[in-house]
N, C-alpha and C. Protein backbone atom coordinates (compact mmCIF):
# COMPACT_ATOMS: atom_id res chain seq x y z
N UNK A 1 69.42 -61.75 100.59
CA UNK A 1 69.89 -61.14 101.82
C UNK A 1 71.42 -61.21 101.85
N UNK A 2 72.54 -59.98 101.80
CA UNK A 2 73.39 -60.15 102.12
C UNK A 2 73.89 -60.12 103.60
N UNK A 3 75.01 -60.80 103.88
CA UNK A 3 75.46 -61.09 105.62
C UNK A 3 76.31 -59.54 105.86
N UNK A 4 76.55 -59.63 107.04
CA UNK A 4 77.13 -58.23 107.53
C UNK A 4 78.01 -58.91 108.29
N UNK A 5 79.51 -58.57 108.44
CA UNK A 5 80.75 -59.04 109.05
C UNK A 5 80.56 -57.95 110.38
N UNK A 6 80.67 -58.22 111.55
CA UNK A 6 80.80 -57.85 112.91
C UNK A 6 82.42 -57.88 113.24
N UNK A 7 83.56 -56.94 112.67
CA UNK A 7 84.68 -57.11 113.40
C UNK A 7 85.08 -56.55 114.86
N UNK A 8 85.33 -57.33 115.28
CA UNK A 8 85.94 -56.99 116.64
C UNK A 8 87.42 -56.60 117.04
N UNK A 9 88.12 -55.72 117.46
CA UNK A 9 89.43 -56.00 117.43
C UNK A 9 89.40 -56.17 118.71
N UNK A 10 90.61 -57.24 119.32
CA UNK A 10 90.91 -57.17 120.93
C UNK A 10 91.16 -56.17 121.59
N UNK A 11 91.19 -56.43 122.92
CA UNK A 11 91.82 -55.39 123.64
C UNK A 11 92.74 -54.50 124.03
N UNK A 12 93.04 -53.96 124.98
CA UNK A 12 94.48 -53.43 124.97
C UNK A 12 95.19 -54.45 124.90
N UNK A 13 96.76 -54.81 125.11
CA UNK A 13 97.73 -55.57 125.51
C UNK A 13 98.76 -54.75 125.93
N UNK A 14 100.10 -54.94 126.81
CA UNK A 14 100.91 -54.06 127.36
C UNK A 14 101.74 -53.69 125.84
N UNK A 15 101.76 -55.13 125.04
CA UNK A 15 102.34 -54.62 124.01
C UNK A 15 102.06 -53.91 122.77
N UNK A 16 100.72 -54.07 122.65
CA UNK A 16 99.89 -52.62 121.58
C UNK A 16 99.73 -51.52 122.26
N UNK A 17 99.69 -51.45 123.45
CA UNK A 17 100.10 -50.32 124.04
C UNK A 17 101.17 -49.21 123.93
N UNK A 18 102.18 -50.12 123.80
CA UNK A 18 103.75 -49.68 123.71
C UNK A 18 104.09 -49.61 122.34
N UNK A 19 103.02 -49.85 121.39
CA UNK A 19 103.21 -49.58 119.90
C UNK A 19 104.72 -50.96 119.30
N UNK A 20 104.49 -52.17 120.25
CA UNK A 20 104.97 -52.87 119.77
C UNK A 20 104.36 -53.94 118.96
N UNK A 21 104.94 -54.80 117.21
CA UNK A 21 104.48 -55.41 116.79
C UNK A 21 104.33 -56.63 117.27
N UNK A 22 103.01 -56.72 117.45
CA UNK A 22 102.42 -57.81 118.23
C UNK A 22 101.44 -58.90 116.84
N UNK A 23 102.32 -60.24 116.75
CA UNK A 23 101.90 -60.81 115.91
C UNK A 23 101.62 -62.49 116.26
N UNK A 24 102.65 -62.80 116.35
CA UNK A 24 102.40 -64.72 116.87
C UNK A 24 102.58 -65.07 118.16
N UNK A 25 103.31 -63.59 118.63
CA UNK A 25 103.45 -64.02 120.61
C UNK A 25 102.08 -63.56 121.18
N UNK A 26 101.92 -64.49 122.11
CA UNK A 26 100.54 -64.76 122.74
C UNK A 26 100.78 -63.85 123.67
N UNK A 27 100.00 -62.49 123.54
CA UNK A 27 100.52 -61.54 125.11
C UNK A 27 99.02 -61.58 125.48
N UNK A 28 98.48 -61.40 126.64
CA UNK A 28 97.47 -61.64 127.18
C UNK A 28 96.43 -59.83 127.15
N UNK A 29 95.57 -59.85 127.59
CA UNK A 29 94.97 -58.40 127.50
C UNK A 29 95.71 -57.46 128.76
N UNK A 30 95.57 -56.70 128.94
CA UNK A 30 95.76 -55.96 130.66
C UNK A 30 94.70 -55.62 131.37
N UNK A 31 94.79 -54.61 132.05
CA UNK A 31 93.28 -53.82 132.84
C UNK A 31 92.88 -53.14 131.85
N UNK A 32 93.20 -52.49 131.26
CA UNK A 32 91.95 -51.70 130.20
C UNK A 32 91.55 -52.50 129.31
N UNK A 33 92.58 -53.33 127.91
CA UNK A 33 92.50 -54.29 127.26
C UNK A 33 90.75 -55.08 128.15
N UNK A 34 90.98 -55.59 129.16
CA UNK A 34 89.95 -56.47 129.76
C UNK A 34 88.34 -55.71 130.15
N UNK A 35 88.64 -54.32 130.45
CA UNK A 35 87.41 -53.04 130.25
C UNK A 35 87.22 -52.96 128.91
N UNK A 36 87.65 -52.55 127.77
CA UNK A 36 87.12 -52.66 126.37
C UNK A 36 86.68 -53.93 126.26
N UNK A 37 87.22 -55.25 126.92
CA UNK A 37 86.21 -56.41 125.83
C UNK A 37 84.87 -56.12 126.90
N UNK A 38 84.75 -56.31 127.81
CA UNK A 38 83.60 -55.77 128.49
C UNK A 38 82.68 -54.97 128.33
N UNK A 39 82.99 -53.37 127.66
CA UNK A 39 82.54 -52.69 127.43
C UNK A 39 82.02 -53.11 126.02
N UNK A 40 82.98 -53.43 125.29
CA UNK A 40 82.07 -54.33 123.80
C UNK A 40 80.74 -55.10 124.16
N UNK A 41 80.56 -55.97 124.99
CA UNK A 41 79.71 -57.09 124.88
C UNK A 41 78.61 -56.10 125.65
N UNK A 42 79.04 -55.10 126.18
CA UNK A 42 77.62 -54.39 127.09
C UNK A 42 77.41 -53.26 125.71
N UNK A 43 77.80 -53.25 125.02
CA UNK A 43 77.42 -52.06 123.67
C UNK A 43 76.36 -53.11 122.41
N UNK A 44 76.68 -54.10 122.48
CA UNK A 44 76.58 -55.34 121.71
C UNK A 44 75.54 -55.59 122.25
N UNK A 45 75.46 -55.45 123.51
CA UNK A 45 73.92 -56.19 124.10
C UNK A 45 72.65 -55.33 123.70
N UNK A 46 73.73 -53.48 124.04
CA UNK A 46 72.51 -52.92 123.85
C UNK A 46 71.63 -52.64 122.18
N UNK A 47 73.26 -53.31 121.17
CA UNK A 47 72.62 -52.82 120.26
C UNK A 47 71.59 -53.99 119.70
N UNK A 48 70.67 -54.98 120.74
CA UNK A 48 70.20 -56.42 120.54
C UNK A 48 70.41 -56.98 119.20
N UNK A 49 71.36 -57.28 118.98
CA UNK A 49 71.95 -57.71 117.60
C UNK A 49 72.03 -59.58 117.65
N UNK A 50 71.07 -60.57 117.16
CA UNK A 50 71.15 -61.59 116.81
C UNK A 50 72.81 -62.38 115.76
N UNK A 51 73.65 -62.61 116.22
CA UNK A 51 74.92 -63.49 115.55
C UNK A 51 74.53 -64.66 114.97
N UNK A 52 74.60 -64.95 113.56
CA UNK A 52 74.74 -66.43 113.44
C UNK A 52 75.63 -67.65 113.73
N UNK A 53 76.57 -66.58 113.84
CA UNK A 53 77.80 -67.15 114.15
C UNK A 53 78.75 -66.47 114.79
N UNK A 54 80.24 -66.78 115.90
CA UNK A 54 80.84 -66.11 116.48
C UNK A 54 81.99 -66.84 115.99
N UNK A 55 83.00 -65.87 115.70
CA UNK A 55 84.38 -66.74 115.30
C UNK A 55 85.30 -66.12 116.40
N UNK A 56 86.82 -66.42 116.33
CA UNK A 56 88.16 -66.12 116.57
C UNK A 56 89.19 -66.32 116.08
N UNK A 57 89.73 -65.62 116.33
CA UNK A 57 91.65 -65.72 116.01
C UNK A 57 91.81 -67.20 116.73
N UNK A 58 92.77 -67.77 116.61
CA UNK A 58 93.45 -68.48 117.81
C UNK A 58 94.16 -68.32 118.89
N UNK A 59 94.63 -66.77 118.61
CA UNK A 59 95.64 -66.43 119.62
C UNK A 59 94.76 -65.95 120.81
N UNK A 60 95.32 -65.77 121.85
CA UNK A 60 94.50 -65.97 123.32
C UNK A 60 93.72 -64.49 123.39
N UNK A 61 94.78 -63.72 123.14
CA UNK A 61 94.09 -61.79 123.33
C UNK A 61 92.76 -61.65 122.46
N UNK A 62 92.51 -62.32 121.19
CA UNK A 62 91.12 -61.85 120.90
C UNK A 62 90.19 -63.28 121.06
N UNK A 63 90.81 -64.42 122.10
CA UNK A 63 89.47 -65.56 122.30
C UNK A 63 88.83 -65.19 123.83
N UNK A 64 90.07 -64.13 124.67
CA UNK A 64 89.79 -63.42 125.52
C UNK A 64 88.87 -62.65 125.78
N UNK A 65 89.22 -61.88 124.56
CA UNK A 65 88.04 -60.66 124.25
C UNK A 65 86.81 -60.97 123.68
N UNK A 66 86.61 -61.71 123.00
CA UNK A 66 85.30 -62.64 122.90
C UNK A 66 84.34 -63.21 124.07
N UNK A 67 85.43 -63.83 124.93
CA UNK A 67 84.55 -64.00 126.66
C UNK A 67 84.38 -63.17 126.90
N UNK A 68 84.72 -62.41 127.23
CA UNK A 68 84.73 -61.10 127.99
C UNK A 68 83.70 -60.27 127.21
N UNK A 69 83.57 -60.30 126.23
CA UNK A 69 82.33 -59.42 125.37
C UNK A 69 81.23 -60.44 125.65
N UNK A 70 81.18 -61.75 126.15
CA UNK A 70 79.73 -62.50 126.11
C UNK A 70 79.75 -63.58 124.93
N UNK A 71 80.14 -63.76 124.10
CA UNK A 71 80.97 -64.66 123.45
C UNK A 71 81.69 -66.28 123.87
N UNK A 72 81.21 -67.03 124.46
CA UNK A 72 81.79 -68.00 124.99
C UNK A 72 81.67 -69.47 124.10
N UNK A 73 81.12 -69.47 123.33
CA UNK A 73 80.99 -70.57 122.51
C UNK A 73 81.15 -69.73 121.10
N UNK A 74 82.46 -69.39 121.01
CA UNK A 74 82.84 -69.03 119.72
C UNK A 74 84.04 -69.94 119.02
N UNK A 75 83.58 -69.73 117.80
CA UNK A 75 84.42 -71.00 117.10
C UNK A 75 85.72 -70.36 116.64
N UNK A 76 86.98 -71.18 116.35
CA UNK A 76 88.01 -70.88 116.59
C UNK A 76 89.00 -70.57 114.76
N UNK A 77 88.73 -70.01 114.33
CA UNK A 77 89.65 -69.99 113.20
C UNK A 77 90.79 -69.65 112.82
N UNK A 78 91.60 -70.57 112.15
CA UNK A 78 93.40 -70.18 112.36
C UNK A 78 93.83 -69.43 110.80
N UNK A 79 92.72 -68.93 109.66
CA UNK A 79 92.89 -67.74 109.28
C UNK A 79 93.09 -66.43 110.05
N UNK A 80 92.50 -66.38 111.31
CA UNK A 80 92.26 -65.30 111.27
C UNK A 80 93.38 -64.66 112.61
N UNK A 81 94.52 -65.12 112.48
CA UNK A 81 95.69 -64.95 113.43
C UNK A 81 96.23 -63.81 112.83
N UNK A 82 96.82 -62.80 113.75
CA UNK A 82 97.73 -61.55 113.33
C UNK A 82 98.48 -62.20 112.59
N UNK A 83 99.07 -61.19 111.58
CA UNK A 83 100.45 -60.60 110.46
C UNK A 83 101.27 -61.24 111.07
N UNK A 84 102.41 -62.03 110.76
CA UNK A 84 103.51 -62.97 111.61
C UNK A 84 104.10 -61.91 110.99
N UNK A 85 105.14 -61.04 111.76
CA UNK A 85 106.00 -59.71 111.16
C UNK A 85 107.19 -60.45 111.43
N UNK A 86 107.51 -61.60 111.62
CA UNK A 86 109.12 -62.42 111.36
C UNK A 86 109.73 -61.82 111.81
N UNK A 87 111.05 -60.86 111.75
CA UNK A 87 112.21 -60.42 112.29
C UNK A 87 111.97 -59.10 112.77
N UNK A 88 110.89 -58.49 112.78
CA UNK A 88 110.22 -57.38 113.72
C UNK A 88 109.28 -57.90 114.50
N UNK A 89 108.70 -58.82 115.33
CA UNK A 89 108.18 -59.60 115.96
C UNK A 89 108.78 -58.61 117.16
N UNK A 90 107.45 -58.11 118.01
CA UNK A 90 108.11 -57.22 119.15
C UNK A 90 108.79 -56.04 119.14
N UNK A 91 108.46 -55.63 118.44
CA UNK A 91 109.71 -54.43 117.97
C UNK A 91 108.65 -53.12 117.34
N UNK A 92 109.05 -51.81 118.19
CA UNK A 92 108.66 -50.60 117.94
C UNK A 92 109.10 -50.04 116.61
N UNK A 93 108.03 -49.43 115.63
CA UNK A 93 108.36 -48.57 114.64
C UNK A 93 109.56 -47.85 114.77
N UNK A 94 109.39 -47.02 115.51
CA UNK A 94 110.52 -45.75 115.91
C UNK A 94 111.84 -46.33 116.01
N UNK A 95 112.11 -47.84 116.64
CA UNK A 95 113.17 -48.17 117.18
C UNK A 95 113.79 -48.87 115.82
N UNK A 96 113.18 -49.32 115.31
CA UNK A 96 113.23 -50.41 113.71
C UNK A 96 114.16 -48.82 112.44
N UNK A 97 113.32 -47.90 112.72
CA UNK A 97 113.64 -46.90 111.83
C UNK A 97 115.11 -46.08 112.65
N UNK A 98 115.33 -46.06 113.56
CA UNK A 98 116.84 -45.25 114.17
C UNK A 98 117.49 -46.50 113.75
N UNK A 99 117.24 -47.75 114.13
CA UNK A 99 118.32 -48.99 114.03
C UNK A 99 119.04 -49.09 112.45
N UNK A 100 118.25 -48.71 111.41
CA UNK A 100 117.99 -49.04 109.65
C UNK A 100 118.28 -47.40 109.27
N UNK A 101 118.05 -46.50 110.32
CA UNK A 101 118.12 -44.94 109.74
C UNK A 101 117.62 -44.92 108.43
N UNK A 102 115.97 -45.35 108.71
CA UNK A 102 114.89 -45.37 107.58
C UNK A 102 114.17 -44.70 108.37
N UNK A 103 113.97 -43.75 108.16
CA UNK A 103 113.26 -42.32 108.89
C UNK A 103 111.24 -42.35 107.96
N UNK A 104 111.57 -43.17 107.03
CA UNK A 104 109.85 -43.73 106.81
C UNK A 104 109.57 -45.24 106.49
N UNK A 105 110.60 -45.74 107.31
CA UNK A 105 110.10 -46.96 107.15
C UNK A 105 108.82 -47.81 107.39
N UNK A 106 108.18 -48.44 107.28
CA UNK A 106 106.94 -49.27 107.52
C UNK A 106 106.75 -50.41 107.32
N UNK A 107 105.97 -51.23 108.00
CA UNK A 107 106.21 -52.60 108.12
C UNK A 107 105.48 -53.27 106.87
N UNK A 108 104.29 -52.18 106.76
CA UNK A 108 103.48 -52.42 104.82
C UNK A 108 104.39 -52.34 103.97
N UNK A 109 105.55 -51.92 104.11
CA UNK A 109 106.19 -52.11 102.85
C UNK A 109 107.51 -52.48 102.69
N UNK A 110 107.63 -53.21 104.26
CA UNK A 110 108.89 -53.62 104.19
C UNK A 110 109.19 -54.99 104.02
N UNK A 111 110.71 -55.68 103.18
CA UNK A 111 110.76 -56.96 103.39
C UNK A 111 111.18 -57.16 104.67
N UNK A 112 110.20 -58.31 104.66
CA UNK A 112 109.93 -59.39 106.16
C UNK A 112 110.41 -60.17 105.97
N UNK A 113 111.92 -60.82 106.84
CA UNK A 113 112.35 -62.02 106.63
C UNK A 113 111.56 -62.97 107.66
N UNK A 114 111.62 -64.75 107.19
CA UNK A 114 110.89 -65.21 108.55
C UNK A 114 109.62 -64.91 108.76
N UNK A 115 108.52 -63.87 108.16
CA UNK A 115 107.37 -63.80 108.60
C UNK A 115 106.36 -63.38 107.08
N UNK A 116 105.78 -62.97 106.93
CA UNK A 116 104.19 -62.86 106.10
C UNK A 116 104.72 -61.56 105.53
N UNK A 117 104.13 -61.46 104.10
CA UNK A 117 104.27 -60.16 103.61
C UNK A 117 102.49 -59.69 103.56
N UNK A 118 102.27 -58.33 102.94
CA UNK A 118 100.78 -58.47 103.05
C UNK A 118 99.95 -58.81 102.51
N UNK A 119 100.74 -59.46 101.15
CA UNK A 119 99.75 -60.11 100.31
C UNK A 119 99.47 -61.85 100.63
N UNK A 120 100.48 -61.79 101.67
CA UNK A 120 100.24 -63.58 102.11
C UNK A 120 98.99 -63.27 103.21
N UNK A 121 99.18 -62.32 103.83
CA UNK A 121 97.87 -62.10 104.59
C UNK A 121 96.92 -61.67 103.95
N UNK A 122 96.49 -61.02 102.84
CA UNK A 122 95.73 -60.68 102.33
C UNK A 122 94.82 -62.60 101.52
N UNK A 123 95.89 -62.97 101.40
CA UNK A 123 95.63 -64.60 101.10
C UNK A 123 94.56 -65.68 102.13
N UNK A 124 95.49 -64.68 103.33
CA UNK A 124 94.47 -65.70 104.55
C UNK A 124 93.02 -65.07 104.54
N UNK A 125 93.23 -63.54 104.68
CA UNK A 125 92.08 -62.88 104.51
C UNK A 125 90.84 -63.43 103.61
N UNK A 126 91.35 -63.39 102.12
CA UNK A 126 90.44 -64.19 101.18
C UNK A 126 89.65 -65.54 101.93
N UNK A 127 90.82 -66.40 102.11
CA UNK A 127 90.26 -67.87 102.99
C UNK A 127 89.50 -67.49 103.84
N UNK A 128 89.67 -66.60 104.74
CA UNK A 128 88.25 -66.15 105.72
C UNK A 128 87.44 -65.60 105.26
N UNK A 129 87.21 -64.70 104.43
CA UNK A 129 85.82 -64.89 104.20
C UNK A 129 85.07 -65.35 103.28
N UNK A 130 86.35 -66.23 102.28
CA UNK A 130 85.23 -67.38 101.95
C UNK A 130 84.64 -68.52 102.53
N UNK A 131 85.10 -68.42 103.86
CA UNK A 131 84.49 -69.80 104.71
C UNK A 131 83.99 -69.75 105.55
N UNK A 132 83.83 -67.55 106.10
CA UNK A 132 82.63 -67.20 106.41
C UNK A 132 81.31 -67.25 105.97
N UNK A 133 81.40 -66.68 104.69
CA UNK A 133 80.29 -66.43 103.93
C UNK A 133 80.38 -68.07 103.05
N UNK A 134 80.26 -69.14 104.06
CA UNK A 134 80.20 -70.21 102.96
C UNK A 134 78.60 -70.71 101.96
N UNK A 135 77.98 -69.72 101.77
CA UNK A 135 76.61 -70.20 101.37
C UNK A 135 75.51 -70.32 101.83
N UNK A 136 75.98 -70.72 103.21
CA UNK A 136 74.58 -70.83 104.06
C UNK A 136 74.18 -69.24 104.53
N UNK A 137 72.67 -68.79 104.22
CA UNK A 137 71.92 -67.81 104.71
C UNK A 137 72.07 -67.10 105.62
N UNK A 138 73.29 -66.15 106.43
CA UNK A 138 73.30 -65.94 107.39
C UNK A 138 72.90 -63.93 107.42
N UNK A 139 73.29 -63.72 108.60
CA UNK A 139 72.44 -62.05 108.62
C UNK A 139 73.51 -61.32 109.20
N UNK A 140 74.15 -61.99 110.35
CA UNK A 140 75.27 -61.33 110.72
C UNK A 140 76.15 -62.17 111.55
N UNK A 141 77.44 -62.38 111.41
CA UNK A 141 78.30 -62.83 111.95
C UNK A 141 79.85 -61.82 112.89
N UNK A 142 79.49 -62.13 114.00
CA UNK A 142 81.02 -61.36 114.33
C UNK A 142 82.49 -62.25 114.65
N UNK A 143 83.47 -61.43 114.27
CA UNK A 143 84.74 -61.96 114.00
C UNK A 143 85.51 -61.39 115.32
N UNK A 144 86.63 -61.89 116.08
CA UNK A 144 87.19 -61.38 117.12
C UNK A 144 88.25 -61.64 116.57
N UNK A 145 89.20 -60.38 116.29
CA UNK A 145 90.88 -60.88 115.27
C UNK A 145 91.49 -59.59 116.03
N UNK A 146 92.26 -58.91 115.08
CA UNK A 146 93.41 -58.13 115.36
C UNK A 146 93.35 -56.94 114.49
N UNK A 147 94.64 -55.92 114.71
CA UNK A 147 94.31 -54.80 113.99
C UNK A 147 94.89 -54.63 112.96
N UNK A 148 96.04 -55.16 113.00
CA UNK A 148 96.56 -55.44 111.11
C UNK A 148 95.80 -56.15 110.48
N UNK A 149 95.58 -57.09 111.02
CA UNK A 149 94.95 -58.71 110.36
C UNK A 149 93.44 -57.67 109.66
N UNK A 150 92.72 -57.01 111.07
CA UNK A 150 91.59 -57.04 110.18
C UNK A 150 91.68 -55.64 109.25
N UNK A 151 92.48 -55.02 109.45
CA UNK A 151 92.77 -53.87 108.35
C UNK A 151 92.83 -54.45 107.03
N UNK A 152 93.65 -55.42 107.05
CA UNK A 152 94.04 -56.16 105.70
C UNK A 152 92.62 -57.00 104.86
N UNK A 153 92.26 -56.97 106.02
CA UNK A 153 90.66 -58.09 105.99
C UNK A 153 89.60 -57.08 105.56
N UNK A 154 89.55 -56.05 106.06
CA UNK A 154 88.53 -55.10 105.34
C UNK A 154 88.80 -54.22 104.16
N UNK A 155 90.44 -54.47 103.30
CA UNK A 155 90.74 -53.72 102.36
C UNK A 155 90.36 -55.06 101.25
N UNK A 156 90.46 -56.14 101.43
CA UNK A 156 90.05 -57.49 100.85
C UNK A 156 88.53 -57.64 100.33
N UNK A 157 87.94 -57.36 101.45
CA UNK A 157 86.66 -57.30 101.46
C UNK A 157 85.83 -56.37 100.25
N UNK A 158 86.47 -55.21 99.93
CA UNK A 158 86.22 -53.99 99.33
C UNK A 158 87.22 -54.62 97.91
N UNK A 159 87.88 -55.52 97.74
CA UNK A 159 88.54 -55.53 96.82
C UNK A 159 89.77 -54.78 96.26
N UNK A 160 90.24 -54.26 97.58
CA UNK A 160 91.55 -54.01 97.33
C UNK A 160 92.79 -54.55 97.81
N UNK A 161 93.89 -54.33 97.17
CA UNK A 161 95.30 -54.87 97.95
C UNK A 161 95.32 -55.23 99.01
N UNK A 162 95.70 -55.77 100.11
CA UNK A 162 95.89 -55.60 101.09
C UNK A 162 96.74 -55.09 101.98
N UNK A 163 97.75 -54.04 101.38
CA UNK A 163 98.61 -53.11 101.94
C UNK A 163 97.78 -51.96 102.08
N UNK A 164 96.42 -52.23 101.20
CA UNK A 164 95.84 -50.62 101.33
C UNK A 164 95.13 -50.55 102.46
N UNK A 165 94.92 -51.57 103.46
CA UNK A 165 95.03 -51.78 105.27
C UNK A 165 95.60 -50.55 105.96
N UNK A 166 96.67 -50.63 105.30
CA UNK A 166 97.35 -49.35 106.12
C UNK A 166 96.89 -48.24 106.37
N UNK A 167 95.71 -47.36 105.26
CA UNK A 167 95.11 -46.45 105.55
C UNK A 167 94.10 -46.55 106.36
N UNK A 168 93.74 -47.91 107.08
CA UNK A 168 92.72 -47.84 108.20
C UNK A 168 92.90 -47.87 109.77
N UNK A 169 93.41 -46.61 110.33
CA UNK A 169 93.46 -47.22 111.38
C UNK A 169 92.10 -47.81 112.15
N UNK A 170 92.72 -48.44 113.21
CA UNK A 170 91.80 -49.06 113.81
C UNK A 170 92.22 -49.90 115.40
N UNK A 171 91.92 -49.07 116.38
CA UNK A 171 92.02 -49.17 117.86
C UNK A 171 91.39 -49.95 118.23
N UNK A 172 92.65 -50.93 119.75
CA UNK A 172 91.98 -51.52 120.27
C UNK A 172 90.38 -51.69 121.19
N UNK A 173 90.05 -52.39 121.12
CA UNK A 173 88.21 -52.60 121.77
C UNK A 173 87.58 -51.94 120.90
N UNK A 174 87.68 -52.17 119.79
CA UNK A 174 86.78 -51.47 118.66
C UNK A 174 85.91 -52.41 117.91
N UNK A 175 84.50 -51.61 117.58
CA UNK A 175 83.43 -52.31 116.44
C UNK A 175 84.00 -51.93 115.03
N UNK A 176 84.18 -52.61 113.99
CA UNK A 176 83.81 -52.22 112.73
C UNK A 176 82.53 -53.34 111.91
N UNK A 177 81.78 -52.66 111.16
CA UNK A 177 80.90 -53.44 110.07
C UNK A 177 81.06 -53.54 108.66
N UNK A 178 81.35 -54.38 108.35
CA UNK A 178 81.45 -54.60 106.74
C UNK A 178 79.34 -55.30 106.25
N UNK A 179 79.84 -54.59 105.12
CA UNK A 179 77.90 -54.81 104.64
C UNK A 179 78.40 -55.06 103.23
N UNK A 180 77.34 -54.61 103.01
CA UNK A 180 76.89 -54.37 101.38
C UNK A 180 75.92 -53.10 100.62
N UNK A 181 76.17 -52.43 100.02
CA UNK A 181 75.04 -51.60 99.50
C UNK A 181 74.78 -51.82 98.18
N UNK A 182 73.26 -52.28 97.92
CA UNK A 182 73.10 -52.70 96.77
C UNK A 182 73.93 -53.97 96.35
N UNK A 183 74.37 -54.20 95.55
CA UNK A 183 75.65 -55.62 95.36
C UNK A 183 77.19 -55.58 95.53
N UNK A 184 77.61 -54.01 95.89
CA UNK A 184 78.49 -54.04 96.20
C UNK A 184 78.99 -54.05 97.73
N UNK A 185 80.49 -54.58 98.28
CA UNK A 185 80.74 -54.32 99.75
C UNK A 185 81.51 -52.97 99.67
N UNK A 186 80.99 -52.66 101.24
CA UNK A 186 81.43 -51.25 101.58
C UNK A 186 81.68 -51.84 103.26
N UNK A 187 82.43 -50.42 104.33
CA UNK A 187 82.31 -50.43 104.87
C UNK A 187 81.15 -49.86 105.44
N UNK A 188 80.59 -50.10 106.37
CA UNK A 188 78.97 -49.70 107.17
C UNK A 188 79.72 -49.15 108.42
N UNK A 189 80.54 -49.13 109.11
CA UNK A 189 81.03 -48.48 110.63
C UNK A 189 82.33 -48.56 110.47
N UNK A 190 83.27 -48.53 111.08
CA UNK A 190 84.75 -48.49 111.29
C UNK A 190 84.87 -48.06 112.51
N UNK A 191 85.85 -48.48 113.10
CA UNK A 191 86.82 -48.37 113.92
C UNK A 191 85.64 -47.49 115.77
N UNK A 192 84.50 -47.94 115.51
CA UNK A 192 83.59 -47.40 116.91
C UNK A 192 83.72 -48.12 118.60
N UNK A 193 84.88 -47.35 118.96
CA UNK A 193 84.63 -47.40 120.27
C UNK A 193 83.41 -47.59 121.41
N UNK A 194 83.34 -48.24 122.26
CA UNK A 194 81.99 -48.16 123.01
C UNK A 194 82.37 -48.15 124.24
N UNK A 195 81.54 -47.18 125.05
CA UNK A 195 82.30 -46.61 126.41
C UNK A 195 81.13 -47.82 127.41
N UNK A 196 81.74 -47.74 128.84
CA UNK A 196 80.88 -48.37 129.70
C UNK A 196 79.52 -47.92 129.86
């Protein structure tokens, strides 16, 4: 029996909202942010899905969104914390690229002073899910993290780079499933919204 990864991404925040990089500062959810984790745990209910296990980030926005989805005795893992983006910490694409007059700049491929490149996250990534999937028999586990973090986490999973994250987007209050077909991993869902 292979296990099936349940990712969760958090909710809104004022600052993923505003398309700011949101990485080690603890910003809390807002009013919608707090309707998507809600709306997760009532999509979750209906899809009667048994967890062996419930994890988290450490940071507050996805241990939030975990309560709030029904999730309250979920265990806490400090792999699974957003991309520390070091000297873009808070800081809009658009504004990073007029400041540098790098008209394609990106944070996948830029040097990060002070913070994580993506193969150091792609590092943590590995550590999570080898200590998800530690051996013991499980069927399905869901993860409550972030949207770089788990971009990077599901290009890992599949065995690729972890810059190749970047081609996934993936919105806040969202389901994705990582599986298996046959012996290999694939993705099974991505990036599924669930309305009230």
């Amino acid at each position: 029996m292979h296990p099936r990864l349940w990712l969760a991404r958090h909710g809104e925040t004022d600052w993923s909202a505003s398309g700011r990089h949101t990485g080690c500062t603890d910003v809390p959810l807002n009013a919608l942010g707090r309707k998507q984790a809600k709306a997760l745990g009532m999509g979750l209910d209906r899809l009667d899905v048994h967890f062996d296990a419930a994890w988290t980030s450490p940071l507050g926005r996805a241990r939030e969104t975990a309560e709030l989805a029904g999730f309250g005795n979920v265990r806490i893992m400090d792999d699974l914390a957003e991309w520390d983006y070091g000297e873009f910490e808070g800081r809009r694409t658009a504004d990073i690229r007029k400041e540098l007059d790098a008209p394609h700049w990106l944070i996948w491929t830029a040097d990060i002073r002070d913070g994580e490149t993506p193969a150091d996250v792609g590092k943590r990534a590995d550590a999570a899910i080898a200590a998800l999937l530690d051996g013991k028999p499980v069927e399905n586990i869901i993860v409550f993290a972030h949207g770089h973090f788990l971009r990077m986490f599901a290009a890992r999973w599949m065995g690729f780079d972890a810059a190749s994250g970047q081609h996934l987007a993936l919105s806040t209050g969202t389901l994705s499933i990582l599986g298996y077909e046959h012996d290999y991993r694939v993705i099974d869902r991505w990036n599924a919204p669930f309305d009230e």
